[in-house]
N, C-alpha and C. Protein backbone atom coordinates (compact mmCIF):
# COMPACT_ATOMS: atom_id res chain seq x y z
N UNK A 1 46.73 126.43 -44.94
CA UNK A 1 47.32 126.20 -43.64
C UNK A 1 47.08 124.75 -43.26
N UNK A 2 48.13 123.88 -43.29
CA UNK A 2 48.03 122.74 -42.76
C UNK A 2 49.08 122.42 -41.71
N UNK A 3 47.58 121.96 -40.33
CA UNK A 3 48.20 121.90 -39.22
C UNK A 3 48.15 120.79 -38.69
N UNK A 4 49.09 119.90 -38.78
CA UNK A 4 49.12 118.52 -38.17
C UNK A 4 48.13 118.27 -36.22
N UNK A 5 46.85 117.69 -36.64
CA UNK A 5 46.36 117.70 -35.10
C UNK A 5 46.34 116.29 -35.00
N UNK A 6 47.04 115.79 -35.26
CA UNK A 6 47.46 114.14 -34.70
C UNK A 6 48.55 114.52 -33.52
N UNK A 7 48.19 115.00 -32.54
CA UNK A 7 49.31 115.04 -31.78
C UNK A 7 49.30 113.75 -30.94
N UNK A 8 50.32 113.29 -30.05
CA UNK A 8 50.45 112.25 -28.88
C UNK A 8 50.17 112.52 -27.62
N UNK A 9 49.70 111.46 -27.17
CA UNK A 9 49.72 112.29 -25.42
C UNK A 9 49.47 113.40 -25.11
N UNK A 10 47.88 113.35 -25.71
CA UNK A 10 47.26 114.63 -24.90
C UNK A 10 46.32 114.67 -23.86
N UNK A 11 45.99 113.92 -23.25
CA UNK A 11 45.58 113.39 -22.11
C UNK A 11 46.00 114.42 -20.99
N UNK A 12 45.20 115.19 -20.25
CA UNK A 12 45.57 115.73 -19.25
C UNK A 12 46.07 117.11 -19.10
N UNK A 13 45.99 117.87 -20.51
CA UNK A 13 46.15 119.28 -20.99
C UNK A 13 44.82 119.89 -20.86
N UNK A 14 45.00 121.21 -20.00
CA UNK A 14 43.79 122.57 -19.99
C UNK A 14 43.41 122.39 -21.21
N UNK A 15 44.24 122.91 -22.40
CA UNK A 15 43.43 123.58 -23.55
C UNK A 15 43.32 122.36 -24.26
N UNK A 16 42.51 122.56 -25.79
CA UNK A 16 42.09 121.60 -26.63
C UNK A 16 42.98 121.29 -27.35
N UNK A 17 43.24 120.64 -28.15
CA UNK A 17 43.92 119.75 -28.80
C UNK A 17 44.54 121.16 -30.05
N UNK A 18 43.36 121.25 -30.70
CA UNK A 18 43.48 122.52 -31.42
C UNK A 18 44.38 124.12 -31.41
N UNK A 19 44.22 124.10 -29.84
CA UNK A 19 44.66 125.22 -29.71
C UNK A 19 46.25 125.08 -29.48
N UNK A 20 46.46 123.71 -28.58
CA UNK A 20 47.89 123.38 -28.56
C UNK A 20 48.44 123.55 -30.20
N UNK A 21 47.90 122.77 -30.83
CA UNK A 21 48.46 122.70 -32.16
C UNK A 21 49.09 123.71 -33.03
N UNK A 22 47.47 124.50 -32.78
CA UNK A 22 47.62 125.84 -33.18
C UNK A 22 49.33 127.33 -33.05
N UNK A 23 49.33 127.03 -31.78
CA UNK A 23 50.54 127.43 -30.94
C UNK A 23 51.87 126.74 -31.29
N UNK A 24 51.68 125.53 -31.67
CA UNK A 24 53.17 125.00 -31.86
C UNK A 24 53.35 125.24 -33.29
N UNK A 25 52.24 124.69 -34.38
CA UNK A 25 52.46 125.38 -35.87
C UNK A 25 53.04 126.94 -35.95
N UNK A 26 52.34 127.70 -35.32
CA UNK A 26 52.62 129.02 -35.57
C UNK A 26 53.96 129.08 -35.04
N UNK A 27 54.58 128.85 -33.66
CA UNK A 27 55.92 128.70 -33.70
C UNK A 27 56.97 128.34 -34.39
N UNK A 28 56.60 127.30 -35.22
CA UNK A 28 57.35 126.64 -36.21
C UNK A 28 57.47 127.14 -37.38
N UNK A 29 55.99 127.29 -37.81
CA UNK A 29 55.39 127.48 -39.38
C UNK A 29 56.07 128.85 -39.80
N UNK A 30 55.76 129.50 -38.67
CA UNK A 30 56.12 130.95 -39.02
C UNK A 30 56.58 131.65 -38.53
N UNK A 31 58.00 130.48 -37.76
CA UNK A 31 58.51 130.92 -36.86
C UNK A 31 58.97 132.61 -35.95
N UNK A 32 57.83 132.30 -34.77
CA UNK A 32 57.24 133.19 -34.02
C UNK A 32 58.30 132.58 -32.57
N UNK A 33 58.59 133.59 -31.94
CA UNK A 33 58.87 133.60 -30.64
C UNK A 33 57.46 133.28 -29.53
N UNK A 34 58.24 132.87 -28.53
CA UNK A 34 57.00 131.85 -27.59
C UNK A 34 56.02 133.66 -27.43
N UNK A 35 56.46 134.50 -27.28
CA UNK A 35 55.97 135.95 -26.89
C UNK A 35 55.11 136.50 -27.96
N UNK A 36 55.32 136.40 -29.28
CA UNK A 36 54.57 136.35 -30.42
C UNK A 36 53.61 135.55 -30.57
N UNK A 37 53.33 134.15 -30.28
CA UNK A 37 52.53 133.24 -30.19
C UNK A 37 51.54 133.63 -28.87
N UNK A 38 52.13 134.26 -27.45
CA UNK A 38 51.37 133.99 -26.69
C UNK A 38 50.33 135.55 -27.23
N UNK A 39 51.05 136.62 -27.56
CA UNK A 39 50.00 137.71 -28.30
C UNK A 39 49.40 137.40 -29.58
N UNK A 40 49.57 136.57 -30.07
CA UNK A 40 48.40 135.89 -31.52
C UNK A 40 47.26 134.82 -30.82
N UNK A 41 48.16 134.63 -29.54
CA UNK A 41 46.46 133.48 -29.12
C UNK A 41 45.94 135.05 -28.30
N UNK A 42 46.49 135.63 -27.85
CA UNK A 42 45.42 136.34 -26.49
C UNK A 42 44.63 137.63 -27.66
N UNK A 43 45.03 137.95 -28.81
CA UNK A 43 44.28 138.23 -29.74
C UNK A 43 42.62 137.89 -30.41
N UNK A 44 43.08 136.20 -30.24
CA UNK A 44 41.82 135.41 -30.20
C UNK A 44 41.29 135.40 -28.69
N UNK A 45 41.44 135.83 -28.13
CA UNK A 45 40.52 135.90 -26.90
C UNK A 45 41.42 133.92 -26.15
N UNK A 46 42.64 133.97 -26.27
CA UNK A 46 42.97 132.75 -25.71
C UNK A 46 44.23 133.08 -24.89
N UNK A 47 43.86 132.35 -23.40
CA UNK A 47 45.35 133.03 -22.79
C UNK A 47 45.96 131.99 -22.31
N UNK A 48 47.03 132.17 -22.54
CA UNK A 48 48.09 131.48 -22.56
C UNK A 48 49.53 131.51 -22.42
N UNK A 49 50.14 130.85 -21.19
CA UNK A 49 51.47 131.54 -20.99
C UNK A 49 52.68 131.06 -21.89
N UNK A 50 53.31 132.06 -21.33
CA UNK A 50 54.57 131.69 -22.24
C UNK A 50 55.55 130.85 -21.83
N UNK A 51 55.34 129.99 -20.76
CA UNK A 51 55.75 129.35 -20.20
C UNK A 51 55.28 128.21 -21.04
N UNK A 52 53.85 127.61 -20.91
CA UNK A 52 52.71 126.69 -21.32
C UNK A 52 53.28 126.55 -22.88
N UNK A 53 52.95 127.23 -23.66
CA UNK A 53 53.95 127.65 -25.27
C UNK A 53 55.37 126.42 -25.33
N UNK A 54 56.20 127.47 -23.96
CA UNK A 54 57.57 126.85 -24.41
C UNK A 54 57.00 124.80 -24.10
N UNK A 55 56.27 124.71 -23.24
CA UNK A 55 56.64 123.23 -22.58
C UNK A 55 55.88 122.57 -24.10
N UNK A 56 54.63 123.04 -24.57
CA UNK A 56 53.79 122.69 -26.06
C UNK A 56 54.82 122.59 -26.96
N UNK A 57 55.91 123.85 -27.06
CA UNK A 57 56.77 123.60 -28.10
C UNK A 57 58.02 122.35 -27.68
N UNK A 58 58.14 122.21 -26.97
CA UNK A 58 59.51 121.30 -26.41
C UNK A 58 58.61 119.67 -26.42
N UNK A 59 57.43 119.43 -26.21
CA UNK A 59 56.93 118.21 -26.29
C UNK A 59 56.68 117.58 -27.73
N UNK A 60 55.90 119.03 -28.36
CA UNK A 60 55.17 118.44 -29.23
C UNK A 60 56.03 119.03 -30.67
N UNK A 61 56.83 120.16 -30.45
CA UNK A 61 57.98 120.27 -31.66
C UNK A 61 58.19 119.38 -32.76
N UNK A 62 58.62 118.23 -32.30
CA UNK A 62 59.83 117.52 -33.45
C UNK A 62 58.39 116.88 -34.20
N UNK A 63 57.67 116.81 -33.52
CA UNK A 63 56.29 115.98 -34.52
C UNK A 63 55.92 117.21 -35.54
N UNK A 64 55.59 118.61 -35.03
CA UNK A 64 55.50 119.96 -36.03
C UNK A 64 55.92 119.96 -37.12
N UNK A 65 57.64 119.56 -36.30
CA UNK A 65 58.42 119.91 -37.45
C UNK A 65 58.64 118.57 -38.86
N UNK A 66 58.60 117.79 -37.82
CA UNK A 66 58.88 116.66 -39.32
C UNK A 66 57.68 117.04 -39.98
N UNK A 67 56.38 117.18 -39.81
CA UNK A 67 55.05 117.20 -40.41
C UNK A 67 55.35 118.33 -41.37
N UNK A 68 55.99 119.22 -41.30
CA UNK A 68 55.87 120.66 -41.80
C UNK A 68 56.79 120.66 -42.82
N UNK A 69 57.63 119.81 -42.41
CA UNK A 69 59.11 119.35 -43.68
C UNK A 69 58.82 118.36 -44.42
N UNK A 70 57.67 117.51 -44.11
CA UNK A 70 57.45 116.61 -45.67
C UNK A 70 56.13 116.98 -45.89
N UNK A 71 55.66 118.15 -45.45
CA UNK A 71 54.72 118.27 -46.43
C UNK A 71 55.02 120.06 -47.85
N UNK A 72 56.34 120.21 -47.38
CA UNK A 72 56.70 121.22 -48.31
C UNK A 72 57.31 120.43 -49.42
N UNK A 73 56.80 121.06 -50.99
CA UNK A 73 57.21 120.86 -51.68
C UNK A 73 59.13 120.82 -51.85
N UNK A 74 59.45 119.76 -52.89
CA UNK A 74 61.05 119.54 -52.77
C UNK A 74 61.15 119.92 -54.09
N UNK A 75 62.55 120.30 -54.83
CA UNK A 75 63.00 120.18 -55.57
C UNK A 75 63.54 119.52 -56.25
N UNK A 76 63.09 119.09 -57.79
CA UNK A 76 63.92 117.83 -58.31
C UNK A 76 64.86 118.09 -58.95
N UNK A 77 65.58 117.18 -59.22
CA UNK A 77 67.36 117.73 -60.14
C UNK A 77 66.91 118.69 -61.71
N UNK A 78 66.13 118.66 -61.92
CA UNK A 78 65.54 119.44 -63.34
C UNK A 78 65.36 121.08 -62.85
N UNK A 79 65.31 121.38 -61.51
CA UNK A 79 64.73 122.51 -61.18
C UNK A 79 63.59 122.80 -60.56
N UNK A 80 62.85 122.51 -60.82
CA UNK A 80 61.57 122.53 -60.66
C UNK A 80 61.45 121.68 -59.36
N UNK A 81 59.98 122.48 -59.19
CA UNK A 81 59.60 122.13 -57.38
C UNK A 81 58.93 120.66 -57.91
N UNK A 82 58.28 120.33 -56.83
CA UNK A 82 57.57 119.00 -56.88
C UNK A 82 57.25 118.37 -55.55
N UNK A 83 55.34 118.54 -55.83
CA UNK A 83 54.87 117.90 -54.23
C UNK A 83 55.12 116.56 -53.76
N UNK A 84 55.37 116.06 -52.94
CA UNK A 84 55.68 114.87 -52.48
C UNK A 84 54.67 114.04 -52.03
């Protein structure tokens, strides 16, 4: 599980850095609805709305996602996968 915690502008957020992260990977990674995410954190004993989710996913998204797309292996013209 690799979860990009270089996020930007986190200055001024309740939860930790971690847990934001946590919430937006899993949205992405494995892509989960904001309602799925908010019952996998309150599982861990973390609560969190689904409101809070959507604004984590809409800020901090496109950083998730590029992170999550170059770090999956690509395919080269031979077939075969290949890490980047």
């Amino acid at each position: 599980m690799n979860i990009p915690i270089d996020l930007p502008r986190l200055k001024g957020f309740r939860y930790p850095h971690e847990i934001i992260a946590y919430a937006v990977w899993a949205y992405h990674r494995l892509a989960l609805s904001t309602t799925y995410v908010e019952d996998l954190l309150a599982a861990r004993s973390v609560i969190v709305s689904r409101e809070a989710i959507r604004l984590w996913v809409n800020r901090f998204g496109q950083h998730f996602a590029n992170c999550i797309r170059r770090d999956q292996p690509r395919r080269t013209t031979s077939g075969t996968w290949m890490k980047s």
